[in-house]
PDB file of N, CA and C in Angstrom:
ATOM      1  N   UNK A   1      48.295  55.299  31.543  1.00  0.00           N
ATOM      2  CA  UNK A   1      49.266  55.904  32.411  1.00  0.00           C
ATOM      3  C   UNK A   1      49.360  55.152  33.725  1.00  0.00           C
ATOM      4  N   UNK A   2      48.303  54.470  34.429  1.00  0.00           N
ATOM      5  CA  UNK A   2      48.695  53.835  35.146  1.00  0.00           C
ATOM      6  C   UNK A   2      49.526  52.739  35.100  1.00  0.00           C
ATOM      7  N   UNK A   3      49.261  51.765  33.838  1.00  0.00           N
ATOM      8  CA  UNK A   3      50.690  50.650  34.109  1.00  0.00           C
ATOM      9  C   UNK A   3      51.809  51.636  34.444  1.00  0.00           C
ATOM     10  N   UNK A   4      52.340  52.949  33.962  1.00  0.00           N
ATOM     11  CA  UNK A   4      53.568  53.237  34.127  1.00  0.00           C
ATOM     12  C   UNK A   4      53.609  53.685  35.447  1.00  0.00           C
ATOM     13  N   UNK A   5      52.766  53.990  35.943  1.00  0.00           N
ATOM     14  CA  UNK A   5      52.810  54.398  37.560  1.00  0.00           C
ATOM     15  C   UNK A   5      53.021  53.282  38.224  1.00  0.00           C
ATOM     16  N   UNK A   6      52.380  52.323  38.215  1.00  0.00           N
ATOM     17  CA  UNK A   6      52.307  50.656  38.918  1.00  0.00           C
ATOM     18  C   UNK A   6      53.896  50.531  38.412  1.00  0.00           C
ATOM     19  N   UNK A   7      54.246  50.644  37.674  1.00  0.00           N
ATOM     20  CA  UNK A   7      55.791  50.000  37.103  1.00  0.00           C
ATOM     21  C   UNK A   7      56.849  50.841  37.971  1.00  0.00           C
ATOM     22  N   UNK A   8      56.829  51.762  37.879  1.00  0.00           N
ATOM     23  CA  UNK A   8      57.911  52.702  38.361  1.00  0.00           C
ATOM     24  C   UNK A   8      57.355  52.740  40.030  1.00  0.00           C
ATOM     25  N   UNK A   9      56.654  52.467  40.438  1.00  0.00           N
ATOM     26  CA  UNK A   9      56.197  52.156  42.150  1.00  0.00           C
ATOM     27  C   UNK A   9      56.769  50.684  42.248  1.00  0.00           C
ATOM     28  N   UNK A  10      56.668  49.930  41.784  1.00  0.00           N
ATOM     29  CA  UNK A  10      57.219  48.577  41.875  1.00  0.00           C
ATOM     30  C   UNK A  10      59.046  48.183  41.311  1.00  0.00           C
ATOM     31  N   UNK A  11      59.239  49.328  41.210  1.00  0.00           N
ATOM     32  CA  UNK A  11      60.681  49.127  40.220  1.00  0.00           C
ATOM     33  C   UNK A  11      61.429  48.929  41.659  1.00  0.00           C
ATOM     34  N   UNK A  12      62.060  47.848  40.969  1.00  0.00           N
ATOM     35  CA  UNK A  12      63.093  47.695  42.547  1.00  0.00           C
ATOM     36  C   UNK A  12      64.977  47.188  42.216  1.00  0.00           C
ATOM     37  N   UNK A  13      65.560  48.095  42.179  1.00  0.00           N
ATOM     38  CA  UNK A  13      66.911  47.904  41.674  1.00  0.00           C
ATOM     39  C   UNK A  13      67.836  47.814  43.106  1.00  0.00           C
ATOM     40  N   UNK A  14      69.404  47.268  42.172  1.00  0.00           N
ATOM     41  CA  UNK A  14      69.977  47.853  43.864  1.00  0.00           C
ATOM     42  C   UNK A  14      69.895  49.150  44.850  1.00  0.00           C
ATOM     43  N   UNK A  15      70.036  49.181  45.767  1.00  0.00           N
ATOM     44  CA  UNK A  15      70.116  50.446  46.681  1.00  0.00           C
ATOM     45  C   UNK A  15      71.489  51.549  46.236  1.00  0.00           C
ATOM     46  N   UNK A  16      72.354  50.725  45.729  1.00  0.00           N
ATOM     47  CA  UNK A  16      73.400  51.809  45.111  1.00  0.00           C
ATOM     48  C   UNK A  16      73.384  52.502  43.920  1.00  0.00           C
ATOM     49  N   UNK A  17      72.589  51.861  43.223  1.00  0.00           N
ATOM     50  CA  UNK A  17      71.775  52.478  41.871  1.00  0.00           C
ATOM     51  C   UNK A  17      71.136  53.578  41.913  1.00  0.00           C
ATOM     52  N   UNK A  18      69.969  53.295  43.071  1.00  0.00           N
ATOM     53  CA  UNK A  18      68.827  53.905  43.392  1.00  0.00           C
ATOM     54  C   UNK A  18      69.431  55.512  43.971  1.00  0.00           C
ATOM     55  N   UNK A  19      70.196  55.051  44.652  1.00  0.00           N
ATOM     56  CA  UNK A  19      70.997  56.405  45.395  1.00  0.00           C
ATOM     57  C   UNK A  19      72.358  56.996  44.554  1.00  0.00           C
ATOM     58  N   UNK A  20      72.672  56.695  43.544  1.00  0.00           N
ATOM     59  CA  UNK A  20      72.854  57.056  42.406  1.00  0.00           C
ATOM     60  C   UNK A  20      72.253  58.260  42.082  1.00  0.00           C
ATOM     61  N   UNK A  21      71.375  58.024  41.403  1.00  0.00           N
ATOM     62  CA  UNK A  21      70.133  58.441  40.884  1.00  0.00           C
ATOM     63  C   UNK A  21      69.576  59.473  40.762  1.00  0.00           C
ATOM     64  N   UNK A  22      69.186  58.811  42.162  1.00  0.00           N
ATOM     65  CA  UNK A  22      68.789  60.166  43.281  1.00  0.00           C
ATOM     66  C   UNK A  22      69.623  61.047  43.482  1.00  0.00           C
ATOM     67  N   UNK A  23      70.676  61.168  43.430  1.00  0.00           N
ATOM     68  CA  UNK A  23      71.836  62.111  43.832  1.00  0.00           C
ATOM     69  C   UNK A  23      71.546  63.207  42.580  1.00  0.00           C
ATOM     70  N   UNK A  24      72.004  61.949  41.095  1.00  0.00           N
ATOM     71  CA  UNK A  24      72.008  62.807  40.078  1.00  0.00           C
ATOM     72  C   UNK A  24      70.593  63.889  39.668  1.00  0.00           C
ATOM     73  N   UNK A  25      69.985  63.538  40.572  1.00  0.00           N
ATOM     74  CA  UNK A  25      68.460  64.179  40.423  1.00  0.00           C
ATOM     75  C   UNK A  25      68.943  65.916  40.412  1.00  0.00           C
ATOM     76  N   UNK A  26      69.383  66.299  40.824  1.00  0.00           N
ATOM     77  CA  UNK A  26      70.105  67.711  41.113  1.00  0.00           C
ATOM     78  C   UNK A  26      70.336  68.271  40.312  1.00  0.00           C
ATOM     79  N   UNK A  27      71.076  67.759  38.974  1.00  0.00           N
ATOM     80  CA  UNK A  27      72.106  68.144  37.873  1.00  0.00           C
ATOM     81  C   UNK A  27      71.466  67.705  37.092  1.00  0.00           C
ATOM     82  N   UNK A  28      70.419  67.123  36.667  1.00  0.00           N
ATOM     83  CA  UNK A  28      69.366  66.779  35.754  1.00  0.00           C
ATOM     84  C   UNK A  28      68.696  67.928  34.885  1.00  0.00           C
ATOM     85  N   UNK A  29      68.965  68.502  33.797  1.00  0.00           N
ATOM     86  CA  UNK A  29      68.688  69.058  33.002  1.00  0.00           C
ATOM     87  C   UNK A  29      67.936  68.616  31.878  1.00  0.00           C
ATOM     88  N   UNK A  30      66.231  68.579  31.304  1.00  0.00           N
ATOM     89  CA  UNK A  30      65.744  67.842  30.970  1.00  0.00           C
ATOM     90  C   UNK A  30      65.744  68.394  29.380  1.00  0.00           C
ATOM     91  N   UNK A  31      66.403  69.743  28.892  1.00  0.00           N
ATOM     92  CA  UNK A  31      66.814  69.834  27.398  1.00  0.00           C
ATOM     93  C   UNK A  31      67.753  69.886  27.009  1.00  0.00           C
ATOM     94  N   UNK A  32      68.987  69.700  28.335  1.00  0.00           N
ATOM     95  CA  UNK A  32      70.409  68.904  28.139  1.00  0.00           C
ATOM     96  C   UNK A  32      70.402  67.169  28.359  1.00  0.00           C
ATOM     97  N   UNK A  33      69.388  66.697  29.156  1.00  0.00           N
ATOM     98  CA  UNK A  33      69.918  65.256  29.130  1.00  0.00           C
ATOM     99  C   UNK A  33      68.912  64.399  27.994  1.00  0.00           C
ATOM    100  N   UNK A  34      67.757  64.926  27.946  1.00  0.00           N
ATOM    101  CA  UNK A  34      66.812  63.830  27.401  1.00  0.00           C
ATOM    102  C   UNK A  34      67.170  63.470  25.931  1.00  0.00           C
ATOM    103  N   UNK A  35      67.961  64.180  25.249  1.00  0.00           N
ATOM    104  CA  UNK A  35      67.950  64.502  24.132  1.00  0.00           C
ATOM    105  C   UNK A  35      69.171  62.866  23.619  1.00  0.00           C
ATOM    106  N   UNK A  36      69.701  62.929  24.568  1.00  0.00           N
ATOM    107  CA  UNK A  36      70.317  61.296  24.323  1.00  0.00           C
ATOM    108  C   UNK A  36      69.692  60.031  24.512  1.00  0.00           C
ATOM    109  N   UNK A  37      68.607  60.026  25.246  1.00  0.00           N
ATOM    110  CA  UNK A  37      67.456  59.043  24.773  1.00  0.00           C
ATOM    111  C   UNK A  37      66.235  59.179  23.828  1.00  0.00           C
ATOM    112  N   UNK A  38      65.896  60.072  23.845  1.00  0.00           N
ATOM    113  CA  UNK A  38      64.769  60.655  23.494  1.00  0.00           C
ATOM    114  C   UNK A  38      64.470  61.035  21.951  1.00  0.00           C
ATOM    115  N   UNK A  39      63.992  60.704  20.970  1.00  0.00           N
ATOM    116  CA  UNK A  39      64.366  61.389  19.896  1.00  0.00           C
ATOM    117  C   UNK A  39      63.128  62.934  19.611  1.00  0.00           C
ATOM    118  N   UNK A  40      63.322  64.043  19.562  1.00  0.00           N
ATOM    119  CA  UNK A  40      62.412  65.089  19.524  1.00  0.00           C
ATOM    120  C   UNK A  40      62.000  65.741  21.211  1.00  0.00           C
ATOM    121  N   UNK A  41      61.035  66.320  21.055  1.00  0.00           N
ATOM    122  CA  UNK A  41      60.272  66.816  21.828  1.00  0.00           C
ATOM    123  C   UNK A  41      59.204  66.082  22.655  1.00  0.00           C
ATOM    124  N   UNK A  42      59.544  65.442  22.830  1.00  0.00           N
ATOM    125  CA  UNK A  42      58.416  64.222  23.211  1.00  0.00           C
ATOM    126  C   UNK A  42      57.018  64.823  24.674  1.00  0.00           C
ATOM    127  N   UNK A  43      56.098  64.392  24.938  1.00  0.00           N
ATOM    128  CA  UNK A  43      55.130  64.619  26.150  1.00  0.00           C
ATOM    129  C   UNK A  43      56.010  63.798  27.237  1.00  0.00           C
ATOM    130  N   UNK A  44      55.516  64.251  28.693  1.00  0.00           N
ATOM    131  CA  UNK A  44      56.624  63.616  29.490  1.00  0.00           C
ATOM    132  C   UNK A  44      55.657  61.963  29.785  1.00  0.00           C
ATOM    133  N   UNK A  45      54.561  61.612  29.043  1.00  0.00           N
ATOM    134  CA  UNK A  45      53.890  60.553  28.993  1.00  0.00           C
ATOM    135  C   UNK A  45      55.261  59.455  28.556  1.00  0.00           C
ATOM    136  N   UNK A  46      54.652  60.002  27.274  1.00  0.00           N
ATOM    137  CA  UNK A  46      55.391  59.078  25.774  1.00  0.00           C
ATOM    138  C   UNK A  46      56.997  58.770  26.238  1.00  0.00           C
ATOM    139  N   UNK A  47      57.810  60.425  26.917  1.00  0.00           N
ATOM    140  CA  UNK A  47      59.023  59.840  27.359  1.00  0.00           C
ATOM    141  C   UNK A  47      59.190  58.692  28.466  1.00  0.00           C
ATOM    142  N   UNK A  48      58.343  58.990  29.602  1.00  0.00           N
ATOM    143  CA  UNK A  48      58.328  57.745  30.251  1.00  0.00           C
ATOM    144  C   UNK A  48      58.062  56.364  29.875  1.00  0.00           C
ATOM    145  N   UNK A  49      57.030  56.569  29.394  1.00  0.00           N
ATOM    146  CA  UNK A  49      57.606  54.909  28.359  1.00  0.00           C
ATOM    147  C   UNK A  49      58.602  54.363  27.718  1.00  0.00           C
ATOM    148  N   UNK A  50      59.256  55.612  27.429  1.00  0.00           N
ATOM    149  CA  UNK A  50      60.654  55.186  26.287  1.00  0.00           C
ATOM    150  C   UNK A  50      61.679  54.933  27.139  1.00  0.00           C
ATOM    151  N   UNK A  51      61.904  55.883  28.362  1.00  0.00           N
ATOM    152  CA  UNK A  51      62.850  55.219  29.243  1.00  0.00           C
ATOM    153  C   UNK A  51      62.620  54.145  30.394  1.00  0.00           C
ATOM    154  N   UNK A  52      61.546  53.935  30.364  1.00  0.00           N
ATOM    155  CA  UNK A  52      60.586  52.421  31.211  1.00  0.00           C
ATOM    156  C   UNK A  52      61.796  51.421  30.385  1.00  0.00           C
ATOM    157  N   UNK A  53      61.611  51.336  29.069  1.00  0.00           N
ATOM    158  CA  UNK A  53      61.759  50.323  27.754  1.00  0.00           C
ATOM    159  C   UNK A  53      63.372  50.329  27.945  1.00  0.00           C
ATOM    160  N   UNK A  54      63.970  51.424  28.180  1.00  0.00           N
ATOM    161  CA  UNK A  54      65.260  51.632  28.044  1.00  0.00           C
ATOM    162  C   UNK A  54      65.715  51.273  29.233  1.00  0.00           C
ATOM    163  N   UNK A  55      65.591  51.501  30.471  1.00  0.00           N
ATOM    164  CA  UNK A  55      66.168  50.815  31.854  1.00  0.00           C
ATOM    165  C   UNK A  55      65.776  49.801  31.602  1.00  0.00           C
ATOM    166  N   UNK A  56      64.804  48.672  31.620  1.00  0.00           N
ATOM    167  CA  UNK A  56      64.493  47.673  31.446  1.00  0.00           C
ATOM    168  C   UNK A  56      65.689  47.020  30.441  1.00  0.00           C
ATOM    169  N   UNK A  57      66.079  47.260  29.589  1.00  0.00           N
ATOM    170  CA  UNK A  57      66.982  46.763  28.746  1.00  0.00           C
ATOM    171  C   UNK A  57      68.278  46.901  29.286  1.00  0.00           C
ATOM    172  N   UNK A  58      68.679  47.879  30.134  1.00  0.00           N
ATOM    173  CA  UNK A  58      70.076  47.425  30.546  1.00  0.00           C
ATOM    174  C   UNK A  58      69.920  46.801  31.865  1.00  0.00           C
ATOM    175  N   UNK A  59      68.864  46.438  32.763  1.00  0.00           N
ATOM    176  CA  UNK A  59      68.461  46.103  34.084  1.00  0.00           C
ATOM    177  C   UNK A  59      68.763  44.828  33.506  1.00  0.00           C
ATOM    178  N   UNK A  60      68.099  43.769  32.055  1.00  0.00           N
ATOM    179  CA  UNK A  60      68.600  42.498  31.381  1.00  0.00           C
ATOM    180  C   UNK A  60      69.878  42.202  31.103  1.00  0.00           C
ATOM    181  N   UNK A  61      70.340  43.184  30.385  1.00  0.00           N
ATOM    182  CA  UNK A  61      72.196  43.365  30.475  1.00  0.00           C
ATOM    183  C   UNK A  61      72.866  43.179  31.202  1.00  0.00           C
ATOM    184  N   UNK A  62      72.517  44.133  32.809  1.00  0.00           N
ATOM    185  CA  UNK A  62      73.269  43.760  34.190  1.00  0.00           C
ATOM    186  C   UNK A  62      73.234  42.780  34.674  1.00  0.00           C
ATOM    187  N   UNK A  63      71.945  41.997  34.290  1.00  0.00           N
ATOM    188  CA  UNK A  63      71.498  40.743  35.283  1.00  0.00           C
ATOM    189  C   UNK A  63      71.897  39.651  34.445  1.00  0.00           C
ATOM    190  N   UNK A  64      72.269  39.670  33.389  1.00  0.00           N
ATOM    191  CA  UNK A  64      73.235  38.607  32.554  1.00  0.00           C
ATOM    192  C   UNK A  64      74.704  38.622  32.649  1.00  0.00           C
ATOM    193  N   UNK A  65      74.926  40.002  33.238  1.00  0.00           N
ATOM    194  CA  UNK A  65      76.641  40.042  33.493  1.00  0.00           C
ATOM    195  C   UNK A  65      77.170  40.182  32.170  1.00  0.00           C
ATOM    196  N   UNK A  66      77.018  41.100  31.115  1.00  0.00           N
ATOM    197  CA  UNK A  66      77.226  41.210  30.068  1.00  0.00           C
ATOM    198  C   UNK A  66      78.392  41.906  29.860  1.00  0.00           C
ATOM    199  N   UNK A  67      79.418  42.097  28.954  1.00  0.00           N
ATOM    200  CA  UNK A  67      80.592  42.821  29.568  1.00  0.00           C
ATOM    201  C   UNK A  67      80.206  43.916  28.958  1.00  0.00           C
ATOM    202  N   UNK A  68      78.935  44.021  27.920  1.00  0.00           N
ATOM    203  CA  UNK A  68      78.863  45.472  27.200  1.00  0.00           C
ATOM    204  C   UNK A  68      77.811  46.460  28.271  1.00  0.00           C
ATOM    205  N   UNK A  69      77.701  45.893  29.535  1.00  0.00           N
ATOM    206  CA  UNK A  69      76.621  46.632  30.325  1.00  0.00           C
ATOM    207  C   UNK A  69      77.473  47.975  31.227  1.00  0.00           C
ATOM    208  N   UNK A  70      77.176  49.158  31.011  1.00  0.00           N
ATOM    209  CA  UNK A  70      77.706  50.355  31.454  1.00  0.00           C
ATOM    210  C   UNK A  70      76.710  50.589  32.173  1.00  0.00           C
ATOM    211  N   UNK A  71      77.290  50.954  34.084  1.00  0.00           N
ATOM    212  CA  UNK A  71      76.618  51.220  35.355  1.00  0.00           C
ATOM    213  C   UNK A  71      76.538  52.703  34.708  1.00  0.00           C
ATOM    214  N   UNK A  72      77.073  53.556  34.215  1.00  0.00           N
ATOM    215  CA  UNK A  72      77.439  55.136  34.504  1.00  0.00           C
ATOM    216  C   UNK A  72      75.921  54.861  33.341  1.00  0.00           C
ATOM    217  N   UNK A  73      75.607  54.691  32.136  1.00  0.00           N
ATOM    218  CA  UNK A  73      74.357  54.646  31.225  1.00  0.00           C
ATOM    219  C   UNK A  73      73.464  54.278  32.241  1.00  0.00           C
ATOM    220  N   UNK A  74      73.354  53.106  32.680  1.00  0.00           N
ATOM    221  CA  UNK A  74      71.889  52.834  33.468  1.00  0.00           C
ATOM    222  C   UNK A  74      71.582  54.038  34.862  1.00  0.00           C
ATOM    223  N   UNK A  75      72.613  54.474  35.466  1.00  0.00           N
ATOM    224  CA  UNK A  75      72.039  55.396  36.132  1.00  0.00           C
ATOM    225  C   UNK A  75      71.544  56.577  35.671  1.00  0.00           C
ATOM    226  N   UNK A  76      72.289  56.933  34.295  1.00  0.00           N
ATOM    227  CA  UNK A  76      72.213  58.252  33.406  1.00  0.00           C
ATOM    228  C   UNK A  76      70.347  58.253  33.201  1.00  0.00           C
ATOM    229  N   UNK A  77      70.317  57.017  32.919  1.00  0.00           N
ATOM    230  CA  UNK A  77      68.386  56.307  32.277  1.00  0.00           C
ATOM    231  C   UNK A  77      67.716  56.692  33.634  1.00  0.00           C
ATOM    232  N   UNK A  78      68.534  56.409  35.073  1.00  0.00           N
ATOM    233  CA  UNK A  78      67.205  56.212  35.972  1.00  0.00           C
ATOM    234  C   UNK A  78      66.795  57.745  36.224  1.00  0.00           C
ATOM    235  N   UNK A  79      67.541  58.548  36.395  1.00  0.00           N
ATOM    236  CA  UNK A  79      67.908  60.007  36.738  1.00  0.00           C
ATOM    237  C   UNK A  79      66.798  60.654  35.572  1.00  0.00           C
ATOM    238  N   UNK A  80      67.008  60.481  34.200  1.00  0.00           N
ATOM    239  CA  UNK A  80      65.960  60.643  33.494  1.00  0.00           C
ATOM    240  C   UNK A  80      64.397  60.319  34.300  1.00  0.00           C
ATOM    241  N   UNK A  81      64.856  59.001  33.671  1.00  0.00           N
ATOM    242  CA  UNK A  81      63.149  58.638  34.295  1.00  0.00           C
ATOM    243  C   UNK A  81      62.558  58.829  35.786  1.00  0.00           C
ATOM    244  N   UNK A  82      63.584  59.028  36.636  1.00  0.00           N
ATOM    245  CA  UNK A  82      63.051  59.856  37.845  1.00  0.00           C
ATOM    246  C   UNK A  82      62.221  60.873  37.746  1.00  0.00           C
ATOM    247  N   UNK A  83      63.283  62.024  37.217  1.00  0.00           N
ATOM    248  CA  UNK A  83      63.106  63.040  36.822  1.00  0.00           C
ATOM    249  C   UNK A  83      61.787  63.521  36.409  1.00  0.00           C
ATOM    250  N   UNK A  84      61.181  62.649  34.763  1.00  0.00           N
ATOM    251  CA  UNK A  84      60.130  62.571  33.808  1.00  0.00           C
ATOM    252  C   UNK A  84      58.925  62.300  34.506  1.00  0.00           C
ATOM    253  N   UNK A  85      59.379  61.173  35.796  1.00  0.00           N
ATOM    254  CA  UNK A  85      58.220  60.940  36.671  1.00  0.00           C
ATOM    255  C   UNK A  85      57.741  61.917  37.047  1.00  0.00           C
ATOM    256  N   UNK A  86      58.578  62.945  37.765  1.00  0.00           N
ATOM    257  CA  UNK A  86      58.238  64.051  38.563  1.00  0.00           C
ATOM    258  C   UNK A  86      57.594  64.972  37.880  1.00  0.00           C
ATOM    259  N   UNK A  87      58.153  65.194  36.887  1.00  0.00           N
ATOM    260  CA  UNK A  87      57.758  66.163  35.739  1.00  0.00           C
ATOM    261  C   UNK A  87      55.810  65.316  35.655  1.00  0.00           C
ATOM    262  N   UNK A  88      55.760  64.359  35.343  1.00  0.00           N
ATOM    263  CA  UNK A  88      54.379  63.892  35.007  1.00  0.00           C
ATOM    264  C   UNK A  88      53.325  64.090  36.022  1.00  0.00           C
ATOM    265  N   UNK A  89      54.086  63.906  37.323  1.00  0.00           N
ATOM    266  CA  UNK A  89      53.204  63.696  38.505  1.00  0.00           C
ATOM    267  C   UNK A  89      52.970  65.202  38.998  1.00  0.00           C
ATOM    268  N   UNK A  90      53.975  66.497  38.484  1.00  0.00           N
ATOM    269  CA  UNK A  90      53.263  67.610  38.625  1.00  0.00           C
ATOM    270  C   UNK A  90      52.476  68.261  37.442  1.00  0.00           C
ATOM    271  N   UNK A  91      52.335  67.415  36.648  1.00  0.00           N
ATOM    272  CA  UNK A  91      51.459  68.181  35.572  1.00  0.00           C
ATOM    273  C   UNK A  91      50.113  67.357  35.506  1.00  0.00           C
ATOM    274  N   UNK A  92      50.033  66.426  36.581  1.00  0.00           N
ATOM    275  CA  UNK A  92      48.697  65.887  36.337  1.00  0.00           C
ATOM    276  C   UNK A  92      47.859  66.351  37.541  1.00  0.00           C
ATOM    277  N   UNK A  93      48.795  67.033  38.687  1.00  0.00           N
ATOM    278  CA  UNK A  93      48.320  67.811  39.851  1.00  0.00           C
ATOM    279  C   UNK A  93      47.914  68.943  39.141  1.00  0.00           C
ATOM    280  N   UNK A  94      48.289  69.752  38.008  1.00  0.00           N
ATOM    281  CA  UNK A  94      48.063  71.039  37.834  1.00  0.00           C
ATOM    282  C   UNK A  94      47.068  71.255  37.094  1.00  0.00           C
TER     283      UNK A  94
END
């Protein structure tokens, strides 16, 4: 669990992304949204890895200038994995 902590402390995207994101943090519903990345019920461990794997893959997309790269998906991913963070970081306090 720590690489994913070190990863997501070191994640460094644009600032308009980031505040994106963050915005969507609000409206984040985690058994309405996850369910489009996620396959099942997953621990909020295992999901953070899956969407680590999944931003990472369109963060390569964007940075190639790909024409199949969708801004509205990669923020949809960070908002998740924000989210999952939070979710992890209060269940390891509890």
């Amino acid at each position: 669990m720590t690489d994913c902590r070190t990863l997501l402390a070191t994640l460094r995207r644009p600032r308009l992304l980031m505040r994106a994101a963050r915005f969507g943090l609000t409206e984040y519903r985690r058994e309405r949204d996850l369910r489009r990345f996620v396959v099942g019920n997953a621990s909020p461990e295992a999901t953070v890895s899956t969407l680590i794997t999944a931003e990472a893959k369109l963060e390569a997309t964007r940075l190639t200038g790909d024409a199949a790269y969708s801004v509205a998906r990669h923020i949809e991913v960070l908002i998740a994995l924000l989210a999952e963070a939070q979710l992890l970081r209060r269940s390891e306090t509890a």
